[in-house]
C-alpha atoms as a PDB file:
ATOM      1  CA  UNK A   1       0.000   0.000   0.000  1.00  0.00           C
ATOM      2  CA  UNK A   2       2.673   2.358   0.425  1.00  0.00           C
ATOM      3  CA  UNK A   3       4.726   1.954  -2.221  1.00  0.00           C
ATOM      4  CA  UNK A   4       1.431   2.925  -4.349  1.00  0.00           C
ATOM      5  CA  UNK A   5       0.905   6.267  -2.011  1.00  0.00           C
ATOM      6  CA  UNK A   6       4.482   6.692  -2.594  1.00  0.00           C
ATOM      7  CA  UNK A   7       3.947   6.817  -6.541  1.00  0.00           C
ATOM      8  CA  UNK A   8       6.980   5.491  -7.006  1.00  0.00           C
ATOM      9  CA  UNK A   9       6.289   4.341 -10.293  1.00  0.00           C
ATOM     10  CA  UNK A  10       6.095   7.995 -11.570  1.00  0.00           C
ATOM     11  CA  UNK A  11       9.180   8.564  -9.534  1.00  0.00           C
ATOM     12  CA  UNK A  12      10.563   6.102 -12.132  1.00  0.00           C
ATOM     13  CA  UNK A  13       9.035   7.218 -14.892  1.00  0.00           C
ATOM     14  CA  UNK A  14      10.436  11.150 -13.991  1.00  0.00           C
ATOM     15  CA  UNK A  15       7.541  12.464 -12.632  1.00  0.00           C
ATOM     16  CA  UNK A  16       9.083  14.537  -9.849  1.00  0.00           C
ATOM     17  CA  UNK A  17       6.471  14.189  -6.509  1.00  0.00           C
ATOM     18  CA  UNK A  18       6.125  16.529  -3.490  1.00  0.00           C
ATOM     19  CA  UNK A  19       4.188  16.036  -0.738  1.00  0.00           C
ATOM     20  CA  UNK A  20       3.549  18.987   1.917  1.00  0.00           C
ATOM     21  CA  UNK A  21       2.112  19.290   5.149  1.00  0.00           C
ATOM     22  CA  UNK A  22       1.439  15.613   6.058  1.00  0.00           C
ATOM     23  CA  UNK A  23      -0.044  15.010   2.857  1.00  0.00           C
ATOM     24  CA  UNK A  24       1.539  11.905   2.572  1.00  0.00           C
ATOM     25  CA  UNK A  25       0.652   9.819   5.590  1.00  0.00           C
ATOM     26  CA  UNK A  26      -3.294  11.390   4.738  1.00  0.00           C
ATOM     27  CA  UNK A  27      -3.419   9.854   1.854  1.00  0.00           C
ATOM     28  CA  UNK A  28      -1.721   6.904   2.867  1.00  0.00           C
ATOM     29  CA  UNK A  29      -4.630   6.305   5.682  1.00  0.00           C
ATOM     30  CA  UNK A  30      -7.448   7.423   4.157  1.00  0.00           C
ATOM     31  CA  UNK A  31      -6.933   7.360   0.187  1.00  0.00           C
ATOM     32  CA  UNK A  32      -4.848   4.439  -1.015  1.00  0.00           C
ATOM     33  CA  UNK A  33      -7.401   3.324  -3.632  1.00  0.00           C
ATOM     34  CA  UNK A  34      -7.794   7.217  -5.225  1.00  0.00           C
ATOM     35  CA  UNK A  35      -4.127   7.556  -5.099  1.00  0.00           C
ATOM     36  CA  UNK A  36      -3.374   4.342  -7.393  1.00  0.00           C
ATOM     37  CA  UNK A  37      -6.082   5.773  -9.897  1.00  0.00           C
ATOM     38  CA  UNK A  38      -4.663   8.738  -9.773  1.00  0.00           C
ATOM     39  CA  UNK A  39      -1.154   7.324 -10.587  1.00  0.00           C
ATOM     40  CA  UNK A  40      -2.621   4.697 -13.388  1.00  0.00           C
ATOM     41  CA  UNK A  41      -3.826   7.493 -15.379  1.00  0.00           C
ATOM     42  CA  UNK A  42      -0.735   9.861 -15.348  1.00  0.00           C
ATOM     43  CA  UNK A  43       1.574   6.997 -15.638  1.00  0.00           C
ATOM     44  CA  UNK A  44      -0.476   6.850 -19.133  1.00  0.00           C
ATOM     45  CA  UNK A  45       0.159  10.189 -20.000  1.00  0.00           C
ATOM     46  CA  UNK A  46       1.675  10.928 -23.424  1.00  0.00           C
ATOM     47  CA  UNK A  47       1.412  14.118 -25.642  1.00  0.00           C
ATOM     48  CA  UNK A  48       3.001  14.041 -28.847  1.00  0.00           C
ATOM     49  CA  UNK A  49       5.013  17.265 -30.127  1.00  0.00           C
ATOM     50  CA  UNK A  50       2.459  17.388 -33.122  1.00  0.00           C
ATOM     51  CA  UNK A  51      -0.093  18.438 -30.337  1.00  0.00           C
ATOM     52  CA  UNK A  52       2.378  21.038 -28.705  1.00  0.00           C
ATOM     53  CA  UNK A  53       3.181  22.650 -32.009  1.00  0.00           C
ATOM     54  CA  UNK A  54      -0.323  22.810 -33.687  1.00  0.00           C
ATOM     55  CA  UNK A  55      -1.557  23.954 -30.193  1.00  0.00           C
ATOM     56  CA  UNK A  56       0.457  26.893 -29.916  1.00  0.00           C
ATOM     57  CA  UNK A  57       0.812  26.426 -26.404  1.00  0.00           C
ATOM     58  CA  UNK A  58      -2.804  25.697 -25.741  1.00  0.00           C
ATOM     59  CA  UNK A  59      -3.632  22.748 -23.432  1.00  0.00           C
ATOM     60  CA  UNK A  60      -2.898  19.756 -25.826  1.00  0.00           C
ATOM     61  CA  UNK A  61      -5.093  16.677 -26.222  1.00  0.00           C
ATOM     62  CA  UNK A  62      -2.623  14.786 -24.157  1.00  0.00           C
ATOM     63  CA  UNK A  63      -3.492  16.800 -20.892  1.00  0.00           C
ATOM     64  CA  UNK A  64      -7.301  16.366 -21.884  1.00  0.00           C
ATOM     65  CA  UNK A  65      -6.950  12.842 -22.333  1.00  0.00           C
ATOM     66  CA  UNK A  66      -5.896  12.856 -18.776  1.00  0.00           C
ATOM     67  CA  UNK A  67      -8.981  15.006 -17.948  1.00  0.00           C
ATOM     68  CA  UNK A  68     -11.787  12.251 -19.544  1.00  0.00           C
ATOM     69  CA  UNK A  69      -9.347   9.470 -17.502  1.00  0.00           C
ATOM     70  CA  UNK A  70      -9.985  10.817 -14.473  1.00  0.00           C
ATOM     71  CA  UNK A  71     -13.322  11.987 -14.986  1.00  0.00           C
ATOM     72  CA  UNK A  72     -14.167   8.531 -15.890  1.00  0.00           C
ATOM     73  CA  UNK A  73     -12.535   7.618 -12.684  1.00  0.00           C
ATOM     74  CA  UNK A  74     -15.041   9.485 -10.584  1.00  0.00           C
ATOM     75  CA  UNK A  75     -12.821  12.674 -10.308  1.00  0.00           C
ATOM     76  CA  UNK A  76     -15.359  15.173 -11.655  1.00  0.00           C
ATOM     77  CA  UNK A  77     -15.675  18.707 -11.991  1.00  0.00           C
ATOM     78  CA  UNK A  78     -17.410  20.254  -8.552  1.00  0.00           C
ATOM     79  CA  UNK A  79     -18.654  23.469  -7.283  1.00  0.00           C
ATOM     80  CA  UNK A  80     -18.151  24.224  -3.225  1.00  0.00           C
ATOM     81  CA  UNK A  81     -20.720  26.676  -2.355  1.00  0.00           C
ATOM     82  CA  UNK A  82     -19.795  27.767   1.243  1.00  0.00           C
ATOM     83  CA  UNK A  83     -22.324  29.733   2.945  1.00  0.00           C
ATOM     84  CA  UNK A  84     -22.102  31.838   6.254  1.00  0.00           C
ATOM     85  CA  UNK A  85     -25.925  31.737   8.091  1.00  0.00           C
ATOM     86  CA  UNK A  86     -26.100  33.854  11.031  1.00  0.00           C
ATOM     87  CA  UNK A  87     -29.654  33.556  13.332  1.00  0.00           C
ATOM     88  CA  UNK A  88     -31.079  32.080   9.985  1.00  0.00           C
ATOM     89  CA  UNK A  89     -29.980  34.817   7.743  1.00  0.00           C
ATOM     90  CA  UNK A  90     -27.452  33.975   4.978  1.00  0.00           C
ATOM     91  CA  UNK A  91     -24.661  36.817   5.513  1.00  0.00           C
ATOM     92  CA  UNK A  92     -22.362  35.451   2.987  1.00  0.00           C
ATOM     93  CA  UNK A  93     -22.004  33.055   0.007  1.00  0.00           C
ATOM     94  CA  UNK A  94     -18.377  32.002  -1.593  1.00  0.00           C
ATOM     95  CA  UNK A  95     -18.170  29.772  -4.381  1.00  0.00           C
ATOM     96  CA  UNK A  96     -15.025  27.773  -5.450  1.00  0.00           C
ATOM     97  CA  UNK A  97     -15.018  25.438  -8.528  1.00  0.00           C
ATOM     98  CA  UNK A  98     -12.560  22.721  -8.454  1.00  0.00           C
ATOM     99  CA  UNK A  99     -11.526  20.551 -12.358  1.00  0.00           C
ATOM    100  CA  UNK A 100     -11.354  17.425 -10.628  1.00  0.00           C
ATOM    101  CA  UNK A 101     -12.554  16.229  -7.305  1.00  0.00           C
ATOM    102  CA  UNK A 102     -12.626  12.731  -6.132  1.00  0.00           C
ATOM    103  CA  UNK A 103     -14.929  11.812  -3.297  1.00  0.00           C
ATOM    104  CA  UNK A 104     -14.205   8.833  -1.175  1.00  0.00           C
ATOM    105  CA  UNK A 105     -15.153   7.135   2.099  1.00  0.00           C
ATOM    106  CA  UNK A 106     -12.102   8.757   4.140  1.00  0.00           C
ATOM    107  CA  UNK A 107     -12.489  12.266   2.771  1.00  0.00           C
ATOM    108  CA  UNK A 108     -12.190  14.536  -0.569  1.00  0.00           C
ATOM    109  CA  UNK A 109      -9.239  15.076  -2.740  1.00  0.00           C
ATOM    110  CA  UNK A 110      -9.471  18.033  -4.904  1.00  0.00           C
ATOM    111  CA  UNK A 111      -7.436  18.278  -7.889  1.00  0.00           C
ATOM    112  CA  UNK A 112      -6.605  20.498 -10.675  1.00  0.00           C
ATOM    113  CA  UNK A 113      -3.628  20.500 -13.702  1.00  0.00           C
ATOM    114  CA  UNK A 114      -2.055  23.420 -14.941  1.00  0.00           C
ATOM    115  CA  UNK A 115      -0.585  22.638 -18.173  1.00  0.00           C
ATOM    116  CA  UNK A 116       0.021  26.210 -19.551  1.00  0.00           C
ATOM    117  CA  UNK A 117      -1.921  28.872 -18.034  1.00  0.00           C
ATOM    118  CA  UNK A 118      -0.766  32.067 -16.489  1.00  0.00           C
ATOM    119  CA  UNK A 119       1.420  31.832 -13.044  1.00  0.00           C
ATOM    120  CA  UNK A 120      -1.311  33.290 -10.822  1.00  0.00           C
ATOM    121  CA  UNK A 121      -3.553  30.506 -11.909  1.00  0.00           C
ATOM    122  CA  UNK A 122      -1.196  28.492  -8.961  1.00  0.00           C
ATOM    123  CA  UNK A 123      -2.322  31.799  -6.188  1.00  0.00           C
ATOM    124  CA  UNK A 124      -6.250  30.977  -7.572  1.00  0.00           C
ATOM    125  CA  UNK A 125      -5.468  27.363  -7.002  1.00  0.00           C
ATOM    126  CA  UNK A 126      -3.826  27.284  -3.822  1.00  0.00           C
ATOM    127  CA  UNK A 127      -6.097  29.679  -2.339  1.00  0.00           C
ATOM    128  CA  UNK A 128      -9.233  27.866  -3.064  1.00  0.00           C
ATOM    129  CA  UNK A 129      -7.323  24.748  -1.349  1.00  0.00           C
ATOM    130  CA  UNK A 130      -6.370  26.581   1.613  1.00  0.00           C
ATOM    131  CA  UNK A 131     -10.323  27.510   2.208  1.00  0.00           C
ATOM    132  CA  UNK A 132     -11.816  24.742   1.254  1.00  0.00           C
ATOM    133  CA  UNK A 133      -9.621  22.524   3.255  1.00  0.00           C
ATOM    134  CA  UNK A 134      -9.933  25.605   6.137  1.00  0.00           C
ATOM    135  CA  UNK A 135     -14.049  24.509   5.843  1.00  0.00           C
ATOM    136  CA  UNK A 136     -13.414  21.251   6.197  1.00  0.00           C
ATOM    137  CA  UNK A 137     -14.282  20.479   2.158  1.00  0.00           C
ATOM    138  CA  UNK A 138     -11.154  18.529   1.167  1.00  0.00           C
ATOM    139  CA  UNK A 139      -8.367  16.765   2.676  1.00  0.00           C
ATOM    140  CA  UNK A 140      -5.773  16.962   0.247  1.00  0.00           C
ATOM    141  CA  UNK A 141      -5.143  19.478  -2.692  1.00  0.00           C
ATOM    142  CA  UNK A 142      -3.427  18.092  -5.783  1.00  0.00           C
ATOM    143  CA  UNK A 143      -1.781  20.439  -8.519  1.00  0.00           C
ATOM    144  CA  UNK A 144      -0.982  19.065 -11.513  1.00  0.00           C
ATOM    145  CA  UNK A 145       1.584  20.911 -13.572  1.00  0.00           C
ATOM    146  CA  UNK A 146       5.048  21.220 -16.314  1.00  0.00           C
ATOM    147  CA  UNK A 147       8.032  19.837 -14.852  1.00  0.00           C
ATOM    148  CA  UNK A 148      11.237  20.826 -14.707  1.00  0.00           C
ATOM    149  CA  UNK A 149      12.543  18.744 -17.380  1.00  0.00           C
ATOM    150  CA  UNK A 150       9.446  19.542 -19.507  1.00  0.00           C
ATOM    151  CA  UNK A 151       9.840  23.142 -18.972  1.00  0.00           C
ATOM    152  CA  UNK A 152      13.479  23.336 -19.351  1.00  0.00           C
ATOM    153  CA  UNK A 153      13.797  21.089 -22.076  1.00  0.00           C
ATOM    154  CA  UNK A 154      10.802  22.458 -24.165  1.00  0.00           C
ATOM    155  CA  UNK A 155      13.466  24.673 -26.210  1.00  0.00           C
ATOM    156  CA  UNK A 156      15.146  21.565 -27.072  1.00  0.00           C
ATOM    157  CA  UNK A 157      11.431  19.491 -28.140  1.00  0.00           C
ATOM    158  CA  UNK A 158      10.429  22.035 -30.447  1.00  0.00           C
ATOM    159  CA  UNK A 159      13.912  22.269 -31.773  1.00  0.00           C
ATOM    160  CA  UNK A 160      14.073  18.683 -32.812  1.00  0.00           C
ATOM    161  CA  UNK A 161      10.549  18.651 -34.276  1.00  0.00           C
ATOM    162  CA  UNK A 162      12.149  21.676 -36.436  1.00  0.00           C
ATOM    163  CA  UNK A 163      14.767  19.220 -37.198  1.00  0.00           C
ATOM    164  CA  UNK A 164      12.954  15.787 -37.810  1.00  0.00           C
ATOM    165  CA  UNK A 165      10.269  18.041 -40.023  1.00  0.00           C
ATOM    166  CA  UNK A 166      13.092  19.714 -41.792  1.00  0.00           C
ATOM    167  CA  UNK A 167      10.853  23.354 -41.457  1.00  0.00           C
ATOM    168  CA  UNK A 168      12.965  25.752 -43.197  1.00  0.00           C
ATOM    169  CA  UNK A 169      10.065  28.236 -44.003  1.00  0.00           C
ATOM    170  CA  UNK A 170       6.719  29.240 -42.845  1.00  0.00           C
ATOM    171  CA  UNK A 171       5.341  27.500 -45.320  1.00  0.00           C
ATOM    172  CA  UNK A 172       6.492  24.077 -43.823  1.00  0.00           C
ATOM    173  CA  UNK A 173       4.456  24.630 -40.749  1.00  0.00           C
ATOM    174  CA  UNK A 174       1.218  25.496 -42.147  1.00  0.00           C
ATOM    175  CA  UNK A 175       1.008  21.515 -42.832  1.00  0.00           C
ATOM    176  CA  UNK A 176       1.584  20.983 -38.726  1.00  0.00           C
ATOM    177  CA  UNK A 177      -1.583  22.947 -37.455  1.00  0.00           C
ATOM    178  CA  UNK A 178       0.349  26.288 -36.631  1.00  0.00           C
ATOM    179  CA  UNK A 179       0.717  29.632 -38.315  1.00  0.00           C
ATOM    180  CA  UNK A 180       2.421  32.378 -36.866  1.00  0.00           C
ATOM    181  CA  UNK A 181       1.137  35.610 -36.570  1.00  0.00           C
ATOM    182  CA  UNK A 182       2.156  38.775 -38.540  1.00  0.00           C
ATOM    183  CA  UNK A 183       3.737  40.058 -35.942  1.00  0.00           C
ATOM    184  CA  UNK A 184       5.618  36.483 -34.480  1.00  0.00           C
ATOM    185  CA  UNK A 185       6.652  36.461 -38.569  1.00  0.00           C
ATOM    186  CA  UNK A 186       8.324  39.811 -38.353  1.00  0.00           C
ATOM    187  CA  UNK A 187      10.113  39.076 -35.259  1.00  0.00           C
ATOM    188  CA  UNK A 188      11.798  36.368 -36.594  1.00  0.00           C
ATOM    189  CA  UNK A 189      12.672  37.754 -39.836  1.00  0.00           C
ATOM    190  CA  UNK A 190      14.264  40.936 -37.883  1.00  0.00           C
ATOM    191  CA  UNK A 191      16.806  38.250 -36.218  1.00  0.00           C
ATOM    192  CA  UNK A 192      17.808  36.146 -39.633  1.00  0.00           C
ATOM    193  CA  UNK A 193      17.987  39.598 -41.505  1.00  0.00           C
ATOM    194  CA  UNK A 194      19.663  41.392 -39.159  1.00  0.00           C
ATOM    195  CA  UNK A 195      23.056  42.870 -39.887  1.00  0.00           C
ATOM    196  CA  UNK A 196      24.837  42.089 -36.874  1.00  0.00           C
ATOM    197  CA  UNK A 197      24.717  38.597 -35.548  1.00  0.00           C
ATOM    198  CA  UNK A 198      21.974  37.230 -37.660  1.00  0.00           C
ATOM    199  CA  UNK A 199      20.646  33.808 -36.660  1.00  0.00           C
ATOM    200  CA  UNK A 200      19.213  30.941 -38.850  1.00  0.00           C
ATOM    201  CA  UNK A 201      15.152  30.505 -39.305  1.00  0.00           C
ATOM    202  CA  UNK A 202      15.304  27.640 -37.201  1.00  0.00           C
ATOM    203  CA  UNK A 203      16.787  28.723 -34.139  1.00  0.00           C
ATOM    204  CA  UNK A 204      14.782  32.118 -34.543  1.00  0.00           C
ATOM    205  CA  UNK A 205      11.678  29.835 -34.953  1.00  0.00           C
ATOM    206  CA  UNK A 206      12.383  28.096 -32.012  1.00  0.00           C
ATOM    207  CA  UNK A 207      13.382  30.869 -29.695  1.00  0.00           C
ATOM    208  CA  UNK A 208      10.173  32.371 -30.668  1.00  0.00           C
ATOM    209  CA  UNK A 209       7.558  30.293 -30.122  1.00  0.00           C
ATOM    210  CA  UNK A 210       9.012  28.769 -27.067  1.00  0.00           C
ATOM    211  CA  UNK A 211       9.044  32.619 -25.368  1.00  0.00           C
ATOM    212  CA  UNK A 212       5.490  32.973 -26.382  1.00  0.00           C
ATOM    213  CA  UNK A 213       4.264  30.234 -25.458  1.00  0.00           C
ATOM    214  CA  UNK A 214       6.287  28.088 -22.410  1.00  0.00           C
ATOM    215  CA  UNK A 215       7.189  31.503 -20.902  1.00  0.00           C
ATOM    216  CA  UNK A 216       9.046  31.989 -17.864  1.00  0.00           C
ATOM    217  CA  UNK A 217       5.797  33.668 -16.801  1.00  0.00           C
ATOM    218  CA  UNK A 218       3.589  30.579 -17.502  1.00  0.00           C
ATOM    219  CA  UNK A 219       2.294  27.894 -14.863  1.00  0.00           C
ATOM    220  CA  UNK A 220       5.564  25.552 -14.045  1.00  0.00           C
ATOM    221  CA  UNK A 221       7.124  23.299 -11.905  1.00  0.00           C
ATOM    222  CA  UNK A 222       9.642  26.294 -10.573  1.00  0.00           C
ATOM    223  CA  UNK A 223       6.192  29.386 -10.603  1.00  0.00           C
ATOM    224  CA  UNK A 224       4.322  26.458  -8.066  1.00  0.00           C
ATOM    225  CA  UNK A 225       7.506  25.726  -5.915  1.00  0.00           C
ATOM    226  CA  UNK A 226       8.039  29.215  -5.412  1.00  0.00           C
ATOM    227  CA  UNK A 227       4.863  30.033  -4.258  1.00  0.00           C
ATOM    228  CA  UNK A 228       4.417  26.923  -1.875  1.00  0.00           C
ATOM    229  CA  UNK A 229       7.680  27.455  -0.021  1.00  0.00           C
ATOM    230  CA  UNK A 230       6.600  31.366   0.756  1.00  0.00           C
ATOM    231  CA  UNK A 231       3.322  29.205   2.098  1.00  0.00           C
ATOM    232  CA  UNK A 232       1.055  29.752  -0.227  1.00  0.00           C
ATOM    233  CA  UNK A 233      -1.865  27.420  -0.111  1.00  0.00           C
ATOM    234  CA  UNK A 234      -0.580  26.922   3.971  1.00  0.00           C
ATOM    235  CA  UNK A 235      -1.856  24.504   5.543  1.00  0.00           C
ATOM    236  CA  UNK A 236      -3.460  22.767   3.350  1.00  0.00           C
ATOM    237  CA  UNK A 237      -2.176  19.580   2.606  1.00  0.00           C
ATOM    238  CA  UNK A 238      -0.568  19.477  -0.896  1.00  0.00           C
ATOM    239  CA  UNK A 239       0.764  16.731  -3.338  1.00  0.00           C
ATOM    240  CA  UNK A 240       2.596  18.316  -5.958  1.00  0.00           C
ATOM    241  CA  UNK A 241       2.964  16.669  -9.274  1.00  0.00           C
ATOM    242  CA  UNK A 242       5.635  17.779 -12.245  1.00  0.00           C
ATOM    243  CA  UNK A 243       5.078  16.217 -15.678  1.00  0.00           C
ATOM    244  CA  UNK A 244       8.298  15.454 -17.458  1.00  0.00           C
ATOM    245  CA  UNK A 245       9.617  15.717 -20.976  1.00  0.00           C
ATOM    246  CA  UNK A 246       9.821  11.938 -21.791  1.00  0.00           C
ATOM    247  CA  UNK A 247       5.854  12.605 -21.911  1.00  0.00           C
ATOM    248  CA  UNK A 248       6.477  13.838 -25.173  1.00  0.00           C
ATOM    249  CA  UNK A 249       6.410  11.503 -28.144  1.00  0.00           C
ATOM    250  CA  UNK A 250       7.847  11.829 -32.041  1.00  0.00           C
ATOM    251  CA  UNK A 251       6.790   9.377 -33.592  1.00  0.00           C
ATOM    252  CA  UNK A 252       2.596   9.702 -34.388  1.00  0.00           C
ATOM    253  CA  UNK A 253       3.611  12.463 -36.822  1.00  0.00           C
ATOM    254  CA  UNK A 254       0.816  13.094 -39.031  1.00  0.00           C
ATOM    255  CA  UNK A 255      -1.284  10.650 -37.147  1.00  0.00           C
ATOM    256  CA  UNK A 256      -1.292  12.676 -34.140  1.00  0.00           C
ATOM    257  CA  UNK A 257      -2.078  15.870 -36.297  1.00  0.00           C
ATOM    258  CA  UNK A 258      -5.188  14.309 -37.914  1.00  0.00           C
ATOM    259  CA  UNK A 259      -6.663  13.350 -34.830  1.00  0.00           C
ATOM    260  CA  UNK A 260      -6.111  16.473 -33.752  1.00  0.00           C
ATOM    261  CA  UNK A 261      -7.945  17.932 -36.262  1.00  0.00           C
ATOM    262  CA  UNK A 262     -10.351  16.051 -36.469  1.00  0.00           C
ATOM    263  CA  UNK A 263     -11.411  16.166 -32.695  1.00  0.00           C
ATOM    264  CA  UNK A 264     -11.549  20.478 -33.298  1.00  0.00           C
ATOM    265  CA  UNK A 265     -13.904  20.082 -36.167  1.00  0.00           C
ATOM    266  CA  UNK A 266     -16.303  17.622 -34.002  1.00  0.00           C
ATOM    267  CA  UNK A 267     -16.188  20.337 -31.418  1.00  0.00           C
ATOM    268  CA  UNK A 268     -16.596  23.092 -33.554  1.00  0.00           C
ATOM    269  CA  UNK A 269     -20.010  20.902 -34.657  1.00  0.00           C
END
């Protein structure tokens, strides 16, 4: 049992796993069986680069993959509605709305991944633990979110799709899902025209749509450490979870892209 709580299999896999404020030993107790769904379904977790590049940073269909997985686990979407009544009068009324919440017999796990929003999504998140574990609504927050490797390493992921797709123009990428914008298009252009130090269309490519999309000042592994250890989200108990770059697969190529297409145009339906 606790070699499951321990998610040592992720721990294998590269996941990196942080557990704060007794987390741990709660879920140990009182959540084995939610814990080893919860690690079957990341442990499952793939996203292929196809789905990065023609998402332009959006949440890929690898991350919402892992949504329907743990929806279809029991971990649904919920809305805490935490009302103050004072001599029968209702004085105040706070509402929290949590992705993925997972209601067992020892308690409630709350749960919600962060693939690449903006930083203060992690002060939203941990702030909606802290109260609704205050109220006595969860026992255990779980964030979801880039890991080091995968943020560190995205530079170097995009780069070899460049690579492997041989994209020398534009042009090339129109056929992977993603077009820059007029603007993204002049950037790079001003760097492989440029007088002094000029750089090749690749590397400007890269640089590019790594900074404007997998920002610095985007939700990952480094943005939710920092806030945690100035005690953010204290003292709620938190398991931490980083996603890492061997997540990301090469070889679907144009398999990935059409099922990627094809699931937008039965949503735009």
């Amino acid at each position: 049992m606790s070699a499951a709580v321990d998610l040592s299999s992720l721990r294998k896999q590269g996941f990196q796993i942080e557990f704060l404020s007794h987390a741990e030993a709660i879920l140990l107790v009182d959540f084995p069986e939610a814990v080893t769904e919860l690690e079957a379904a990341l442990g499952k977790v793939t996203i292929p680069i196809e789905e990065i590049i023609a998402g332009g940073g959006g949440e890929s269909k690898g991350t919402q993959r892992l949504r329907r997985a743990l929806n279809e686990l029991g971990w649904v979407k919920t809305k805490f509605e935490v009302k103050k009544i004072i001599n029968g009068q209702e004085r105040e009324a706070i509402s929290h709305e949590v992705d993925h919440v997972r209601n067992c017999a020892g308690g409630t796990l709350a749960l919600e991944i962060e693939w690449n929003n903006k930083d203060p999504f992690f002060d939203r998140d941990l702030e909606n633990f802290k109260r609704l574990h205050s109220d006595g609504a969860i026992s255990v927050g779980i964030i979801v979110t880039r890991g080091r490797t995968l943020h560190e390493n995205m530079r170097a992921l995009v780069r070899r799709f460049v690579e492997e797709r041989q994209i020398g123009r534009f042009e090339d990428l129109k056929i992977w899902g993603y077009e820059p914008t007029s603007k993204q298009r002049r950037a790079i252009e001003n760097r492989v025209n440029r007088k002094k130090n000029p750089i090749d269309f690749k590397e400007a490519l890269v640089d590019k749509f790594v900074a404007d999309k997998f920002g610095e000042a985007t939700t990952h592994w480094r943005k939710l450490e920092d806030r945690v250890r100035r005690g953010v989200g204290n003292p709620c108990p938190l398991l931490l979870v980083g996603l890492p770059d061997n997540i990301v697969t090469f070889h679907e190529g144009e398999s990935a892209l059409s099922e990627l297409l094809e699931a937008e145009e039965n949503e735009g339906e």
